[in-house]
C-alpha atoms as a PDB file:
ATOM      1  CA  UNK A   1       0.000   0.000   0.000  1.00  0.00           C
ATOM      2  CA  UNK A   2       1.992   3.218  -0.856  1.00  0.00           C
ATOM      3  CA  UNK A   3       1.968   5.815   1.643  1.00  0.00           C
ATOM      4  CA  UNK A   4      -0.676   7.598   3.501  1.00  0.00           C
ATOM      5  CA  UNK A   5      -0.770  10.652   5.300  1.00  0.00           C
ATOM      6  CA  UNK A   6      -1.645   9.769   9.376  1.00  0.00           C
ATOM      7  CA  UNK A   7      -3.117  12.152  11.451  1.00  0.00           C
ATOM      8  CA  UNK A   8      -3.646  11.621  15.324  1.00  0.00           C
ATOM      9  CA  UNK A   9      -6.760  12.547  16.917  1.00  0.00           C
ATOM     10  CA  UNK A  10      -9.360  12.291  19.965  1.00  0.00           C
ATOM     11  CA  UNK A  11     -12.871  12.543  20.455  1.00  0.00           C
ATOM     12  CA  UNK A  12     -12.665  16.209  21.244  1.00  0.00           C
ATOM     13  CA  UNK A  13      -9.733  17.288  19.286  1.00  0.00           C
ATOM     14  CA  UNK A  14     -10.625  15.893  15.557  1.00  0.00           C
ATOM     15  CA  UNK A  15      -8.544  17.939  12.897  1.00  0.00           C
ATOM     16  CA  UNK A  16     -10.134  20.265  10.095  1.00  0.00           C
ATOM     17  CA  UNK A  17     -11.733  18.204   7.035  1.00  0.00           C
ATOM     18  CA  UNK A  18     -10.426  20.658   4.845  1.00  0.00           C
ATOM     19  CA  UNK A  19      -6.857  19.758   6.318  1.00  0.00           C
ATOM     20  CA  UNK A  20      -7.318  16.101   5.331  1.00  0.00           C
ATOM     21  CA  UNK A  21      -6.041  14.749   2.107  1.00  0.00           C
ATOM     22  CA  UNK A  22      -8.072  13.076  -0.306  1.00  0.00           C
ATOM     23  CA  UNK A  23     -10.219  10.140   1.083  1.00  0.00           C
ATOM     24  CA  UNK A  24     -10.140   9.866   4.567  1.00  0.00           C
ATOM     25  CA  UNK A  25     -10.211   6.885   7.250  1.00  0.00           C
ATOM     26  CA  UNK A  26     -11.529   6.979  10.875  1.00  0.00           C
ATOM     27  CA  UNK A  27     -10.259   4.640  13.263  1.00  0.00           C
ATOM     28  CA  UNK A  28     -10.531   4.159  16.985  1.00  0.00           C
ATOM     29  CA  UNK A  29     -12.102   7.637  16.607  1.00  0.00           C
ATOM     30  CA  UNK A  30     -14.977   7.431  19.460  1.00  0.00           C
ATOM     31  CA  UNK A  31     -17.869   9.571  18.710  1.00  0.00           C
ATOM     32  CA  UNK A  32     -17.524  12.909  21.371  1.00  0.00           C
ATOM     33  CA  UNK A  33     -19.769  12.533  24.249  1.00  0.00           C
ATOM     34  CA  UNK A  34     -21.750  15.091  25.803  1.00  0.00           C
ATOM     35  CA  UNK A  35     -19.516  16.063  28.736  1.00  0.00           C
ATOM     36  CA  UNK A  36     -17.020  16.961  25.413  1.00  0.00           C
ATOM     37  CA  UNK A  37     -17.945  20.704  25.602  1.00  0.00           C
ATOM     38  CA  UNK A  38     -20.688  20.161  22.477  1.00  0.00           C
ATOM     39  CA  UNK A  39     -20.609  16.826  22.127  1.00  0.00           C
ATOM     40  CA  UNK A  40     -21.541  14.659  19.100  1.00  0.00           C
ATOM     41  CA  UNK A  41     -23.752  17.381  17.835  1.00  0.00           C
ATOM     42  CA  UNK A  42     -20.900  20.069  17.773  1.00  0.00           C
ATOM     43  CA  UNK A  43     -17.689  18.114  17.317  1.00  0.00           C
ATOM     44  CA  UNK A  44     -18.425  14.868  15.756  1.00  0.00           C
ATOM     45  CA  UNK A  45     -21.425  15.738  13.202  1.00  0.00           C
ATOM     46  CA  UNK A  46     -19.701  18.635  11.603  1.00  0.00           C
ATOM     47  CA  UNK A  47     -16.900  16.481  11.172  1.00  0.00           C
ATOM     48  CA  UNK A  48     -18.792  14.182   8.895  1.00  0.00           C
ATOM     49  CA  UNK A  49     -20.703  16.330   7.231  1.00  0.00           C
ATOM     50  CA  UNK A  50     -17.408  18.256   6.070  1.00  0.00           C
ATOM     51  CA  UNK A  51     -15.709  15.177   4.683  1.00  0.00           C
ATOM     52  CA  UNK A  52     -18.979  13.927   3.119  1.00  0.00           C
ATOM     53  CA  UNK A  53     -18.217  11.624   0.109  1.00  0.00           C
ATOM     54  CA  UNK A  54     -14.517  11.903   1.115  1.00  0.00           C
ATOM     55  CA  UNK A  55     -14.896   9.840   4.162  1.00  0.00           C
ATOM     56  CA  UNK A  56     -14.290   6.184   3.399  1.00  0.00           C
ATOM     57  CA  UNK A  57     -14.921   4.248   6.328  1.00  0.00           C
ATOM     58  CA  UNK A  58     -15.552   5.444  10.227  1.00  0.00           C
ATOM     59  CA  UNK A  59     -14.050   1.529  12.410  1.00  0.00           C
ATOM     60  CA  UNK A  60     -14.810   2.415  16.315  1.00  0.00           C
ATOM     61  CA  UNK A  61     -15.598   0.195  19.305  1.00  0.00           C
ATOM     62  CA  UNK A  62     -16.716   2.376  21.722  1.00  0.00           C
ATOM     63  CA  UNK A  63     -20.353   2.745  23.074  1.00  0.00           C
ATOM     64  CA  UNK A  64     -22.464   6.002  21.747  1.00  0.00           C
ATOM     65  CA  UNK A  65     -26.119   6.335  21.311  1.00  0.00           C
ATOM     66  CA  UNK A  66     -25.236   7.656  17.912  1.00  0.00           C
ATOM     67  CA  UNK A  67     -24.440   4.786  15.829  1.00  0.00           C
ATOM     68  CA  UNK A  68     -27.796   3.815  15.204  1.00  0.00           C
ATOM     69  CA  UNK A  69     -27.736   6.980  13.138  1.00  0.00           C
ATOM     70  CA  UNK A  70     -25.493   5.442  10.905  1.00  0.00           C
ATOM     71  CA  UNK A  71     -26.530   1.925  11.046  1.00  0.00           C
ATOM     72  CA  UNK A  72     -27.596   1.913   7.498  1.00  0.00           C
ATOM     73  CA  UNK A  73     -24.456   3.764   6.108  1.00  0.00           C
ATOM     74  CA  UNK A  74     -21.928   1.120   5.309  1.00  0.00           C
ATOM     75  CA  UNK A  75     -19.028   2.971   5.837  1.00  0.00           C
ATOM     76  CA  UNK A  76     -19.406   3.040   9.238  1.00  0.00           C
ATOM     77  CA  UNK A  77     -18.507  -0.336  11.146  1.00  0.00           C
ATOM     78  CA  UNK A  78     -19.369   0.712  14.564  1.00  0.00           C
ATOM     79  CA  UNK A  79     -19.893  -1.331  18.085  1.00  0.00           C
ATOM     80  CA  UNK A  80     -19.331  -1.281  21.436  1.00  0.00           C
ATOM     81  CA  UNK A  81     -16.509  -2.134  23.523  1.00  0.00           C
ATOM     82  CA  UNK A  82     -18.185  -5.462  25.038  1.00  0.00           C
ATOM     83  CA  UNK A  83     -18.394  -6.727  21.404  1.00  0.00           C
ATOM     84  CA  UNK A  84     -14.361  -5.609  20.228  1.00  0.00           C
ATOM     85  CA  UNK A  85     -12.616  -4.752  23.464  1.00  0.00           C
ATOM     86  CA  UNK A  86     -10.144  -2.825  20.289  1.00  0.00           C
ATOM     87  CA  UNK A  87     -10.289  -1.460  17.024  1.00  0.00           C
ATOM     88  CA  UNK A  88      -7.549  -3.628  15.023  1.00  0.00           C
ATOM     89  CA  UNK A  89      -9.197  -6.722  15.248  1.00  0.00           C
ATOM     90  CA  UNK A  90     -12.502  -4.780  13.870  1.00  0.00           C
ATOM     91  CA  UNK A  91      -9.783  -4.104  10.447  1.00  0.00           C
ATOM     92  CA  UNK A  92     -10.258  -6.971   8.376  1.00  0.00           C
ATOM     93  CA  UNK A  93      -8.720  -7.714   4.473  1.00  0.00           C
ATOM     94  CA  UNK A  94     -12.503  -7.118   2.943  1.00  0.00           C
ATOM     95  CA  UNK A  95     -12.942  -4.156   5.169  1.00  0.00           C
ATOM     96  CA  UNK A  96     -10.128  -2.198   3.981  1.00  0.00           C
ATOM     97  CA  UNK A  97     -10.820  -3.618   0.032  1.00  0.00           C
ATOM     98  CA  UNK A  98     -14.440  -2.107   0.560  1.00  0.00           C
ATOM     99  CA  UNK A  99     -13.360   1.010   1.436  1.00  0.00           C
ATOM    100  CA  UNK A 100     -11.074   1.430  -1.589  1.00  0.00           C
ATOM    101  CA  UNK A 101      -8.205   3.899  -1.842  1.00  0.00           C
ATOM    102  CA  UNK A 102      -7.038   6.358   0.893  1.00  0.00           C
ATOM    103  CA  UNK A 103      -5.205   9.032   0.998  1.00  0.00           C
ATOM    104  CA  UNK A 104      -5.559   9.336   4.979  1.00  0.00           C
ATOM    105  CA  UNK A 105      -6.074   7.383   8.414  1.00  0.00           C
ATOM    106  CA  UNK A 106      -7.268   9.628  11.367  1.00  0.00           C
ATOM    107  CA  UNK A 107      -6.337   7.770  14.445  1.00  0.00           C
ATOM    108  CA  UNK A 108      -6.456   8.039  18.199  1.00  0.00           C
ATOM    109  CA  UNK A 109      -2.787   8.315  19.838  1.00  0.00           C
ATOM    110  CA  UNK A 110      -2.955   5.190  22.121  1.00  0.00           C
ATOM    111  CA  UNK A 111      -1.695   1.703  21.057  1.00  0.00           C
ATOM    112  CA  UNK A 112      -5.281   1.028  19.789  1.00  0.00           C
ATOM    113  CA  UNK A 113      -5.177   3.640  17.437  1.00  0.00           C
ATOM    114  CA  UNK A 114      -1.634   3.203  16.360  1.00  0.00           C
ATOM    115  CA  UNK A 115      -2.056  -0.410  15.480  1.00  0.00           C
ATOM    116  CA  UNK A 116      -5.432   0.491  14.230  1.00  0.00           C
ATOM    117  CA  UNK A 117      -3.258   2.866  12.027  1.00  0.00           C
ATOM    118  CA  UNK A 118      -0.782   0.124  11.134  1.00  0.00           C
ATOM    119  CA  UNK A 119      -2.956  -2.858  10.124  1.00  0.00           C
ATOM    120  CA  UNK A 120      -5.278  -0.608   7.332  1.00  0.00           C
ATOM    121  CA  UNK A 121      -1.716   0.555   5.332  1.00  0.00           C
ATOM    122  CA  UNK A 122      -0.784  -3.353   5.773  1.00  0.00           C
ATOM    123  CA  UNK A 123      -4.347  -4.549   4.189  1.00  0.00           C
ATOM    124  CA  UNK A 124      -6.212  -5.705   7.113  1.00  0.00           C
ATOM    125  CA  UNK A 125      -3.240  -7.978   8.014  1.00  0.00           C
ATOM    126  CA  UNK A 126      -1.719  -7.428  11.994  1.00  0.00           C
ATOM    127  CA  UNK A 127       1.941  -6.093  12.164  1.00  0.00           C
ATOM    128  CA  UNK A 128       2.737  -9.032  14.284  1.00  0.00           C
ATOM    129  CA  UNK A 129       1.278 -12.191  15.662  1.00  0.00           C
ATOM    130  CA  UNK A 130      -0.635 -11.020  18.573  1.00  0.00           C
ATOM    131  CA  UNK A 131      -1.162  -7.489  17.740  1.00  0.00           C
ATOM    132  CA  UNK A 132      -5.018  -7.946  17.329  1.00  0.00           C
ATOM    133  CA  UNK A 133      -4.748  -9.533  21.253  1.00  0.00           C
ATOM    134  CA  UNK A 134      -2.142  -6.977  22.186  1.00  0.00           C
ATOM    135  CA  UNK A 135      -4.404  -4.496  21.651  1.00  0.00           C
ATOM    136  CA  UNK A 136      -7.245  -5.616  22.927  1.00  0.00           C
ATOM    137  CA  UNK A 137      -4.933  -6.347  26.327  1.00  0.00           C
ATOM    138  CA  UNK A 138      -3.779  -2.502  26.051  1.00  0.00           C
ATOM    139  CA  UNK A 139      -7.235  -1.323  26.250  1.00  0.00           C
ATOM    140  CA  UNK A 140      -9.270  -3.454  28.204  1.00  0.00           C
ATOM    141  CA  UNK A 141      -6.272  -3.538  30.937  1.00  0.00           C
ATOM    142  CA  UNK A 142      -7.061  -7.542  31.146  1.00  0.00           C
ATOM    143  CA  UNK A 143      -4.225 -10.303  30.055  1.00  0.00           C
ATOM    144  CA  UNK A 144      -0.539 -10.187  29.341  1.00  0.00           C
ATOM    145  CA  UNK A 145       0.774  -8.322  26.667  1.00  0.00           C
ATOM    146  CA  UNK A 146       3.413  -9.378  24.810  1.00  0.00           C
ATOM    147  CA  UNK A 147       7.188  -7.936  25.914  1.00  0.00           C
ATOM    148  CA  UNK A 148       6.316  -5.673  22.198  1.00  0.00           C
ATOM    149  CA  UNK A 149       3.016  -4.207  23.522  1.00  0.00           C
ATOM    150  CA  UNK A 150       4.696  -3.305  26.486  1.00  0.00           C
ATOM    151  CA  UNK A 151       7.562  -1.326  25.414  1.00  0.00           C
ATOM    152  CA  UNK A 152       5.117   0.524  23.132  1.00  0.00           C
ATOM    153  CA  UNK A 153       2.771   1.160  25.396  1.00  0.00           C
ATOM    154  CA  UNK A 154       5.196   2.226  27.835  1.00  0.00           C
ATOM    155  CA  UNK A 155       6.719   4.150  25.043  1.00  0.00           C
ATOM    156  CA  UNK A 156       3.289   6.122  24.270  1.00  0.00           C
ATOM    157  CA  UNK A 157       2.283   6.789  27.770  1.00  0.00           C
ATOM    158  CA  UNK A 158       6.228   8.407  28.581  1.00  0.00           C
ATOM    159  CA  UNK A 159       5.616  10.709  25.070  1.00  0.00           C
ATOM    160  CA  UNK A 160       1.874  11.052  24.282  1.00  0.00           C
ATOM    161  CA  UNK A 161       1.698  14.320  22.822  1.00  0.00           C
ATOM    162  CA  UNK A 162       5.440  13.360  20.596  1.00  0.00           C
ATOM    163  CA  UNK A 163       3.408  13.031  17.257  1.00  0.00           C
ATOM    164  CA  UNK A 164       6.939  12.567  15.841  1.00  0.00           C
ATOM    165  CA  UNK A 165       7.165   8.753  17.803  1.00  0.00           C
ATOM    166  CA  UNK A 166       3.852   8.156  17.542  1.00  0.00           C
ATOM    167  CA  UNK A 167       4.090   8.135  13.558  1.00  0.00           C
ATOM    168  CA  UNK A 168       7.296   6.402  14.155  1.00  0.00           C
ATOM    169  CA  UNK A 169       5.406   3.554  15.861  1.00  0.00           C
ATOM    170  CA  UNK A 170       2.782   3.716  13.438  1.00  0.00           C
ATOM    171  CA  UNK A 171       5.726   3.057  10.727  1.00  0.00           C
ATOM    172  CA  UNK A 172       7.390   0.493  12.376  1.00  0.00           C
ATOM    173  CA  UNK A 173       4.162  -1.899  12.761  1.00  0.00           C
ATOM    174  CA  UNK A 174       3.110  -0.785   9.517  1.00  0.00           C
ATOM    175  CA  UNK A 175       6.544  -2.318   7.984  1.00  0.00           C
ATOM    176  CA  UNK A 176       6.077  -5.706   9.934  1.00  0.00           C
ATOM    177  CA  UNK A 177       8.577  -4.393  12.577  1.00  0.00           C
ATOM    178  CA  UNK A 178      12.047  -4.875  10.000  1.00  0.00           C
ATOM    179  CA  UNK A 179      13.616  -1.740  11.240  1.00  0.00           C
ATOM    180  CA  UNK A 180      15.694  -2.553  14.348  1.00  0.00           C
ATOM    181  CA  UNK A 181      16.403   1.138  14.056  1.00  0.00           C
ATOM    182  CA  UNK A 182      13.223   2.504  14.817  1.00  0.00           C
ATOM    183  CA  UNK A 183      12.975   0.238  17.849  1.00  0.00           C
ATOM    184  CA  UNK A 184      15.761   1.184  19.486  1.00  0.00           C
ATOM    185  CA  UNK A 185      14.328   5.043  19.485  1.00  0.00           C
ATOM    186  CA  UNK A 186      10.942   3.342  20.613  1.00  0.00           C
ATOM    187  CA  UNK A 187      12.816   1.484  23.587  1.00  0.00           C
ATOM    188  CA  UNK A 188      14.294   4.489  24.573  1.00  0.00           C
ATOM    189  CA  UNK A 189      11.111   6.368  24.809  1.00  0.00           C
ATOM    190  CA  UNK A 190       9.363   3.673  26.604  1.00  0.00           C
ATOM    191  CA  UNK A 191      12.873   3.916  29.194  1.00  0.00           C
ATOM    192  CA  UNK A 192      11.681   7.365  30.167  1.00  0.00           C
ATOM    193  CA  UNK A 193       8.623   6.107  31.697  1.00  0.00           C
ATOM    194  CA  UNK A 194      11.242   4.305  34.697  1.00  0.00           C
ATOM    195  CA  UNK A 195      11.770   7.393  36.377  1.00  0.00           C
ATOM    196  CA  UNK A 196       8.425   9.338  36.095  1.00  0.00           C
ATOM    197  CA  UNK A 197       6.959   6.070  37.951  1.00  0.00           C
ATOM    198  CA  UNK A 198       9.770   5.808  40.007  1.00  0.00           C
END
């Protein structure tokens, strides 16, 4: 898949539509909840509306009362957290074939979103062996994570406003993890979290 512009994003904090590239992805985006300062009606809605026929699929697992507006609109694959615990493992081969061509993912900046992120530009496929689980251990806070999802995690927590590592992370899965490069710098970030807990 050649490359595609990432942007990172929350619920309350989505970027400009008319900053966004050519067709557009959503992933691990939740919709903005009423406690967001406007919610869904303010933030998320215009969002949507701006992007229109440029937004090629909306993947989210978290629980809103506004997904049955969409139920009918196929290029939104929404559900709640008790059905996908995490977004990757909502990314599947015919999901991303559906949606077609994409000039951009919009992502949330935890390990959900950046593996999210990763598995669309690899075709629905997980970085890793695991990832999908990873993930879903990140996010739910249940199981063990593999000694990867912990140095990431670790790495994202220590840096989570370094949009710099996060697309480096974001690369590195994306590439099945061939760089050894790239992890060293995402070891070292993950290092810095030792003496902020300390």
């Amino acid at each position: 898949m050649p490359d595609l512009n990432i942007v990172f994003a929350s619920p309350r904090k989505l970027p400009r539509a008319s900053d966004l590239d050519g067709r557009v992805v959503v992933v691990d985006i939740a919709f903005a909840s009423e406690a967001s300062g406007g919610g869904f009606e303010k933030i998320t809605l215009p969002f949507i509306k701006k992007l229109g026929n440029r937004l090629a699929a909306w993947v989210d697992h978290h629980d809103h009362l506004e997904h049955v507006r969409f139920a009918n609109d196929p290029r939104f694959v929404l559900c709640s957290k008790a059905a996908h615990g995490a977004c990757p493992e909502m990314i599947t081969p015919d999901l991303v074939a559906k949606a077609g061509q994409v000039q951009t993912i919009v992502c949330h900046t935890d390990f959900d979103g950046l593996a999210s992120a990763a598995k669309w530009m690899r075709g629905g496929i997980e970085p890793y062996e695991g990832c999908d689980a990873d993930a879903r251990g990140v996010d739910t806070r249940l199981g063990k994570l593999s000694t990867t999802a912990e140095v990431i995690d670790r790495a994202i927590r220590a840096r989570p406003r370094d949009f710099g590592l996060l697309g480096l992370i974001v690369r590195h899965l994306s590439t099945g993890m061939k760089d050894s490069s790239l992890w060293t710098t995402i070891k070292e970030a993950a290092d810095e979290l030792n003496a902020v807990e300390e």
